[in-house]
Every structure is written in C-alpha cells, then in structure tokens.
Protein backbone atom coordinates (compact mmCIF):
# COMPACT_ATOMS: atom_id res chain seq x y z
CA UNK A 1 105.51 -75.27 -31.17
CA UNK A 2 102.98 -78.21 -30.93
CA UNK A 3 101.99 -79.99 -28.18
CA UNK A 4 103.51 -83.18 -26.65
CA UNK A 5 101.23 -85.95 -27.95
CA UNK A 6 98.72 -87.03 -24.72
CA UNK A 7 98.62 -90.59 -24.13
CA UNK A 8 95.19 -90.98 -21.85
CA UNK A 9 93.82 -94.16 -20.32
CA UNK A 10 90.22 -94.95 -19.13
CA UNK A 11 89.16 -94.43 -15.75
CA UNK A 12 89.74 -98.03 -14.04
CA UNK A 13 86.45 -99.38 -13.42
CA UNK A 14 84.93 -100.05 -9.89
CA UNK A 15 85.66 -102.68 -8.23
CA UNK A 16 82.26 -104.16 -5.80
CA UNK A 17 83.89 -105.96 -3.24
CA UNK A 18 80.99 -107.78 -2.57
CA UNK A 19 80.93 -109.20 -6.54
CA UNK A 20 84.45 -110.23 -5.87
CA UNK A 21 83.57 -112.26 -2.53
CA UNK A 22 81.24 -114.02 -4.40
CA UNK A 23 83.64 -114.89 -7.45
CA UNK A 24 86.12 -115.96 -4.87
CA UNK A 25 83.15 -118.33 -2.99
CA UNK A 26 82.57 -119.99 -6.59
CA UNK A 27 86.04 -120.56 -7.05
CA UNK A 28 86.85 -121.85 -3.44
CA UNK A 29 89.33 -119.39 -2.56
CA UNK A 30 87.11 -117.41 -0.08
CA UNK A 31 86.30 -118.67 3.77
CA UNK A 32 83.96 -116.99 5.93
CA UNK A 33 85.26 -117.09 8.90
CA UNK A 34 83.25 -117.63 12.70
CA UNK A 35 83.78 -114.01 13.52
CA UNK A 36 82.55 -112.65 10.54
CA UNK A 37 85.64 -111.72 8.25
CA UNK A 38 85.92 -113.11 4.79
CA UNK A 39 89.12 -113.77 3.72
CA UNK A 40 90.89 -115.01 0.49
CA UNK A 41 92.90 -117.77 0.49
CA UNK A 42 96.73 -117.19 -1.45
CA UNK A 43 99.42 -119.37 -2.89
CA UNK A 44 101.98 -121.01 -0.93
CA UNK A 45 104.35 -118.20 0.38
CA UNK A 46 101.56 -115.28 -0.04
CA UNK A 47 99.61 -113.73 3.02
CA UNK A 48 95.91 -113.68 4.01
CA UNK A 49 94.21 -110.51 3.56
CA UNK A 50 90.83 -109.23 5.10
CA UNK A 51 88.73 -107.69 3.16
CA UNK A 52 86.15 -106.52 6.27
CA UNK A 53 87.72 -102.88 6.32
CA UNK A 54 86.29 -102.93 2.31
CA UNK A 55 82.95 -104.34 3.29
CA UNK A 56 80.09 -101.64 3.55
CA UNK A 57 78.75 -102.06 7.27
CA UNK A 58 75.84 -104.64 7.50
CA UNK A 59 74.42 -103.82 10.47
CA UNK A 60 74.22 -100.33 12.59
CA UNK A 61 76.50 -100.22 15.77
CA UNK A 62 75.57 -97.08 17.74
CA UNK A 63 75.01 -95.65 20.99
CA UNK A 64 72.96 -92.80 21.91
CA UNK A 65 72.25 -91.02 25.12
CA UNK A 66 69.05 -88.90 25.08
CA UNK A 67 68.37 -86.33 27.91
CA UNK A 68 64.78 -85.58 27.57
CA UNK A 69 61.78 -88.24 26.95
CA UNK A 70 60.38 -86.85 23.92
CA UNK A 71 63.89 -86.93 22.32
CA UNK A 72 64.03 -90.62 23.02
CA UNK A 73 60.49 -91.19 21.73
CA UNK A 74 61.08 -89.69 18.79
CA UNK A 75 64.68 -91.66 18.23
CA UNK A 76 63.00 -94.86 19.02
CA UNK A 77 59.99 -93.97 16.73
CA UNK A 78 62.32 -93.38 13.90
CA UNK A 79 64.37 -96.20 13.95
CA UNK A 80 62.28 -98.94 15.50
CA UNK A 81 61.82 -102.74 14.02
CA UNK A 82 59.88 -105.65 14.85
CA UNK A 83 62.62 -106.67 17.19
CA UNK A 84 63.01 -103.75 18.58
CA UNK A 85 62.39 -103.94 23.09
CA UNK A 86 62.42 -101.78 25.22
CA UNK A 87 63.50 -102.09 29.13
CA UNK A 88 63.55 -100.20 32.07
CA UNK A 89 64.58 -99.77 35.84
CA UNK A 90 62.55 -97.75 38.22
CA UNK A 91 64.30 -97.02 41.37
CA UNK A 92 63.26 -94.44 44.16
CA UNK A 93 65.71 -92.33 43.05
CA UNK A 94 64.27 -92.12 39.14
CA UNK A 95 64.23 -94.59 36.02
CA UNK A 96 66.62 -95.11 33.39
CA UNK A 97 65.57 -96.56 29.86
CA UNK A 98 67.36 -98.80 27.10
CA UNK A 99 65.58 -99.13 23.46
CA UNK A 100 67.72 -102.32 22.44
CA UNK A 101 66.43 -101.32 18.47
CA UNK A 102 67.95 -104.39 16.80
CA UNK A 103 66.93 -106.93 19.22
CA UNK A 104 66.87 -110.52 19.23
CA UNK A 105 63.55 -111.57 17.40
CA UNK A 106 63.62 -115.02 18.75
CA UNK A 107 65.56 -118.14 19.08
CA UNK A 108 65.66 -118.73 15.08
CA UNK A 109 67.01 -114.80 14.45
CA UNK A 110 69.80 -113.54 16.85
CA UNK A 111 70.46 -110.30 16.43
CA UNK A 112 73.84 -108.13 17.44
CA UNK A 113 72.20 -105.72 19.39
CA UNK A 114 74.40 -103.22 18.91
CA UNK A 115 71.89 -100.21 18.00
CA UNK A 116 70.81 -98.78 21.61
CA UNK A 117 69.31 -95.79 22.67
CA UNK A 118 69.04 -94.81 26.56
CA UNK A 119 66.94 -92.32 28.68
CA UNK A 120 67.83 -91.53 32.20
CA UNK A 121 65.19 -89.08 33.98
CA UNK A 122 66.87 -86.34 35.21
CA UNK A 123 65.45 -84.39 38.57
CA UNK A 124 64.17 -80.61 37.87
CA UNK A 125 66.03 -78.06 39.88
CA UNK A 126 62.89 -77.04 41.56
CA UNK A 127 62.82 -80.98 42.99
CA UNK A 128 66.39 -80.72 44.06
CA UNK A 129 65.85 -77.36 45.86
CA UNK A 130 62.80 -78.79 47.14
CA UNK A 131 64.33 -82.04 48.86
CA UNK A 132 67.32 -79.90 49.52
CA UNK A 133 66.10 -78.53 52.16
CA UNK A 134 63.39 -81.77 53.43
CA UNK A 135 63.45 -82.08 56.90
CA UNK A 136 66.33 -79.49 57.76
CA UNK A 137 65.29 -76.93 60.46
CA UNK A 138 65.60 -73.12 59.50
CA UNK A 139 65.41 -70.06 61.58
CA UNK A 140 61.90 -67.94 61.29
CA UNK A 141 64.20 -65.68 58.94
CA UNK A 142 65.22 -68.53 57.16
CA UNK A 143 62.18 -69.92 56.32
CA UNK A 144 60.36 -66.67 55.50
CA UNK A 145 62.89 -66.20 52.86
CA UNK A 146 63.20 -69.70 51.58
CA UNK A 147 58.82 -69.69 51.13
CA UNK A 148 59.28 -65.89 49.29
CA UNK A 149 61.73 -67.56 46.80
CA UNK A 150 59.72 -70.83 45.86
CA UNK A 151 56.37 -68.78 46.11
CA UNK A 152 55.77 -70.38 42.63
CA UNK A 153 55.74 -73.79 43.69
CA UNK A 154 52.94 -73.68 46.05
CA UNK A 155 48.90 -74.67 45.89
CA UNK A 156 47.55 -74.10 49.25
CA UNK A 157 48.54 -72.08 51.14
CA UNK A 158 48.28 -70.02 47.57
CA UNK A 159 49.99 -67.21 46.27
CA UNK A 160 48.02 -64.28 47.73
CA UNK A 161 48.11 -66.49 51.62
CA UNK A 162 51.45 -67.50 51.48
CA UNK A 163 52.73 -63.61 50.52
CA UNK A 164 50.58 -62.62 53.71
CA UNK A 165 52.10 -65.73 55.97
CA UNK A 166 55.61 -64.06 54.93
CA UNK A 167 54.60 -60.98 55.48
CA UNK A 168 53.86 -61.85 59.29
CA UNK A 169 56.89 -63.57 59.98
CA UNK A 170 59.39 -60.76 58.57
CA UNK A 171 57.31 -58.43 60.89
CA UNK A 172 57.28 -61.22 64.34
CA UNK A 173 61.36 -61.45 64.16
CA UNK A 174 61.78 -59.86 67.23
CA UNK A 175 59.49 -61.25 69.93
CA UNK A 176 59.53 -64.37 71.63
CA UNK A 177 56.68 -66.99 71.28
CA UNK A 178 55.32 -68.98 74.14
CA UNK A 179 52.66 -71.86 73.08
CA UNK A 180 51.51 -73.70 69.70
CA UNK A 181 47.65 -74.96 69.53
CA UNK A 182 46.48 -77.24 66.94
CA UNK A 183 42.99 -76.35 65.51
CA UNK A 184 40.32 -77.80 63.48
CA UNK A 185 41.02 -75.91 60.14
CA UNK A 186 44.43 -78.31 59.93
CA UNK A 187 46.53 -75.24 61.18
CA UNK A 188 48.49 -74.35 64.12
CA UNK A 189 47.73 -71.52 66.09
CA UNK A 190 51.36 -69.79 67.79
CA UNK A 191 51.24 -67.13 70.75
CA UNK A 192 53.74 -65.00 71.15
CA UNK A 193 54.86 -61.68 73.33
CA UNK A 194 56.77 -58.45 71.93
CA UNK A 195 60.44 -58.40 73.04
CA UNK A 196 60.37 -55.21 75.63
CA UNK A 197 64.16 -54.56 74.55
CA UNK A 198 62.92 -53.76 71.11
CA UNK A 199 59.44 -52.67 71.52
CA UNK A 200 59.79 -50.86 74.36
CA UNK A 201 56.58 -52.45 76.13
CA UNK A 202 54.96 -55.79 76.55
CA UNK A 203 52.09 -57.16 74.19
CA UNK A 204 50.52 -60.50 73.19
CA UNK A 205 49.18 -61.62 69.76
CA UNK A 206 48.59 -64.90 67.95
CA UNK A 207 49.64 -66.02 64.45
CA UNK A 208 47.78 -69.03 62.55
CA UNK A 209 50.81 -71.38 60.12
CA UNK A 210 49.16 -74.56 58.43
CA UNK A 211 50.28 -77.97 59.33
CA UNK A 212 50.36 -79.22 55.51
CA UNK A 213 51.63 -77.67 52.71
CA UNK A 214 50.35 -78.69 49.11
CA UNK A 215 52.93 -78.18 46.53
CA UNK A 216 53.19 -78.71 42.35
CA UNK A 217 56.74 -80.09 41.08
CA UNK A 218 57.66 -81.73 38.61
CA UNK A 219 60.22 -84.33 39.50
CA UNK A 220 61.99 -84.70 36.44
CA UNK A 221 63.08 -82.89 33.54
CA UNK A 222 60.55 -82.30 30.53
CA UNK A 223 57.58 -83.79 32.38
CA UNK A 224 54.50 -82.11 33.93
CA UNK A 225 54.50 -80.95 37.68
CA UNK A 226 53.36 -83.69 40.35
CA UNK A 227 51.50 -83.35 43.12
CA UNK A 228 54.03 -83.03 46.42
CA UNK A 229 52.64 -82.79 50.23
CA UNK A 230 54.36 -81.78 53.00
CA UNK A 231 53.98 -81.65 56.98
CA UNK A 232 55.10 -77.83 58.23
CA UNK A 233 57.00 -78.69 61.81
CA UNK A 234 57.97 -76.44 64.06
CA UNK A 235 59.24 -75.82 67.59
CA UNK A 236 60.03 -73.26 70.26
CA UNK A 237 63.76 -73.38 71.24
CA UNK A 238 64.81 -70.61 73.87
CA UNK A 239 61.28 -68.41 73.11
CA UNK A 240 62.52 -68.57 69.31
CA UNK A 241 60.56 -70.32 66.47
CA UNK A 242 62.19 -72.78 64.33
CA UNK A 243 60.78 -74.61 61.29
CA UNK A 244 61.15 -77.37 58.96
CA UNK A 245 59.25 -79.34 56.43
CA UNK A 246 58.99 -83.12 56.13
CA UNK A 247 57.38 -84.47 52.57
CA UNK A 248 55.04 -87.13 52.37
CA UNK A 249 56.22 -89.85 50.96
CA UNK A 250 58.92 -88.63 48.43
CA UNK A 251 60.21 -92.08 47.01
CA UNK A 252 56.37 -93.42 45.45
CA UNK A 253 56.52 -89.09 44.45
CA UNK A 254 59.36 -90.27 42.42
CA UNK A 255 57.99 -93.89 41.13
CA UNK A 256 54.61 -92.44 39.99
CA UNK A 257 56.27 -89.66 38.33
CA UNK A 258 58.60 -92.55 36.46
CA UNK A 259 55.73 -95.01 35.94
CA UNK A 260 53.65 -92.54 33.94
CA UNK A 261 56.75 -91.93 32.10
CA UNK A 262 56.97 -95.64 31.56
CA UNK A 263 53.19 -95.95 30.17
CA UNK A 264 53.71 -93.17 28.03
CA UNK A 265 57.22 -94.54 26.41
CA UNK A 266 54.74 -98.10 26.05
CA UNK A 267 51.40 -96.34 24.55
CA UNK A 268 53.92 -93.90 22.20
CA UNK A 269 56.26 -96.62 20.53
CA UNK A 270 53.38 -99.21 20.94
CA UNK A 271 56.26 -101.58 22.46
CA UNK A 272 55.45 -103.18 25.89
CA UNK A 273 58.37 -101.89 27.92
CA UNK A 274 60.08 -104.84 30.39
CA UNK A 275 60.95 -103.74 34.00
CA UNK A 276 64.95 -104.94 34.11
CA UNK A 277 68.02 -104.15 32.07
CA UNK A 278 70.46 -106.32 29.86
C-alpha cells in the first residue's frame, strides 16, 4: 500500500527581537519607556505588550558572597572594568568588602550597579578559642590543660618550655602556695609548701611562670598567623593558684590583620579600595 502523500513546510525562520524593535522605532509604533521596557503600540481596542521578557539581558545583575580572600581576588580579577570600585569597612571586630564591578564611571556614565561581589573576614577557630577564654580565671588544672591543648599556638615560652611548665603544674596540684616574686628575667617566681594530708610531710619549693606570653594566630580565615601578646595573671585564693590571661591589645590585633588584607585586595586588583560602604 503506498504512503500517504507528506505535505512538509520550512522551518519558520528566527525572529531577532531586537531587528523587530528597531523596525517598530522606524515606523513609530515602538516607545521606550523611562524604566526601560520597550513596548509596541496597537490599534484601537488591542493591548500593549512588553517585549522585555524577549530581550537578551543587557547588563549582569548578580550577587556573590565569597568566604575566603583569594576567592574574591580572583572573582574581582576576572570580571573587573574600568568602573569597577572597591569599598570597605574595618571595624574591631573584622572587615567586610564590596567589589561594586559595574560601577558608576562618572557623572556622564551611570551605571546600574547591580554586579557585586562581597568578602567578610571570618575569625579562625584558633582566634575564637583564643579570646574565648581572654581574661577568664581557670583553676591550676584548668590552665595546665587548656596550655597542653593550644601547645601549637605558642612562641615563647616554646614548645619544649611550655611542655616542661605543664609538666610542673600537673605534678604541684596538691600543695598550697604561699608568695609570688617578680624577677628580672620578666617571670614570676611562686613558693609553695606540700599539702601534709597528701604528702605525708611538710616541704618547700619554688616554681618560675612568665609574666608574658608570645603567641602566633592568625585572626582570620585564609590569612597568615599574627603576632598576639598576652599578660599571664595569677593569684593565690585560699593557698590555691588561679590563672588567667589578658591580651594586649586585641582590637588594633584585629585592624592590622584587616588592613594588610585591605593593601593586598588594593596592590592585587590594582583598584584603590575606599574605607565606607554604599
């Protein structure tokens, strides 16, 4: 049995919506209108019809949140202008960032400014754990074990002293201590006597703590340790030894740490970053 006879048609050809704007512009039936749609104008009786949602996008509207530096360096990098600007706010607390890529490029070019990229600097657990536990007094115990576990972190005393200061003060839990003496060498000089209910007998000996401890964090995410000082305090409550730490000045810690950040994001892109936000 033959075949039905086919009947095909050509593929309909495609239409550039851009190439019909412009017929419609020469012909007057086409107004642009002050929020940016184009729309064609009908006969009496007929509606108006945008044809934005046909348009191909003329400009990029995106936000993006980066976590680490380098990740926003490299965003910026990549899709930079000659408009693009960069601002940011430096707190005590940490900086945040804002690459505005499609930035105004003067009074004669506005711009939407709807391309942004942001950077907030985010604190290192080690910095956290650190100011955790600033100026909060802990028992000998309590201290012994919170040195052992951030071991890592510390300059001077070093490794090999500060595993020998621990050392000590696991083995002087049980005794009571009398007197503290500052010395010379910028360490503190504590006297204490054996507990006779646990040792059985009286004896006297001396133990040597350092006043300042000199630390390496780094205070946020993805960046390089900083240099962190801190006063060792103590006192003698009821014969027992109690100890805390108090850092030196944590906030300018925190704007160095962001202002080198800030001079790197400047030198990197080669754009001048502006302290503020928009």
């Amino acid at each position: 049995m033959p075949e039905p006879y086919k009947i095909t048609q050509p593929n309909p050809p495609m239409i550039d919506v851009k190439e019909l704007l412009q017929a419609g512009r020469n012909l007057n039936a086409v107004v642009d209108l002050d929020g940016g749609d184009s729309v064609v104008l009908l006969p009496q009786g007929m509606s108006v019809v945008s044809l934005a949602p046909y348009l191909p996008p003329d400009f990029i509207k995106q936000n993006v949140a980066l976590t680490h530096a380098d990740s926003f360096l490299a965003y910026v990098k990549n899709f930079k202008s000659g408009a693009t600007q960069i601002f940011a706010a430096v707190t005590d607390r940490g900086a945040s960032f804002l690459a505005a890529l499609d930035y105004h490029g003067g009074e004669a070019s506005p711009d939407r400014v709807a391309h942004r990229a942001t950077y907030t600097c985010q604190p290192t657990v080690e910095w956290q754990t650190w100011m955790g536990r600033d100026r909060k007094e802990m028992t000998q115990e309590d201290f012994a074990l919170f040195l052992e576990e951030n071991e890592r972190l510390f300059l001077a005393p070093n490794g090999a002293e500060l595993l020998e200061l621990i050392t000590t003060l696991e083995g002087k839990s049980h005794v009571n201590f009398t007197s503290g003496m500052r010395l010379q060498s910028r360490s503190v000089r504590l006297t204490f006597e054996e507990d006779t209910d646990v040792r059985g007998g009286v004896g006297t000996g001396q133990i040597e703590i350092p006043q300042v401890l000199s630390l390496a964090i780094a205070p946020f995410e993805g960046e390089v340790p900083y240099s962190v000082k801190a006063r060792l305090r103590y006192k003698i409550t009821s014969r027992k030894l109690v100890f805390w730490y108090e850092t030196i000045t944590p906030h300018l810690i925190v704007r160095d740490a962001a202002k080198l950040i800030v001079e790197r994001v400047s030198t990197e892109t080669g754009i001048p970053v502006l302290m503020g936000s928009i």
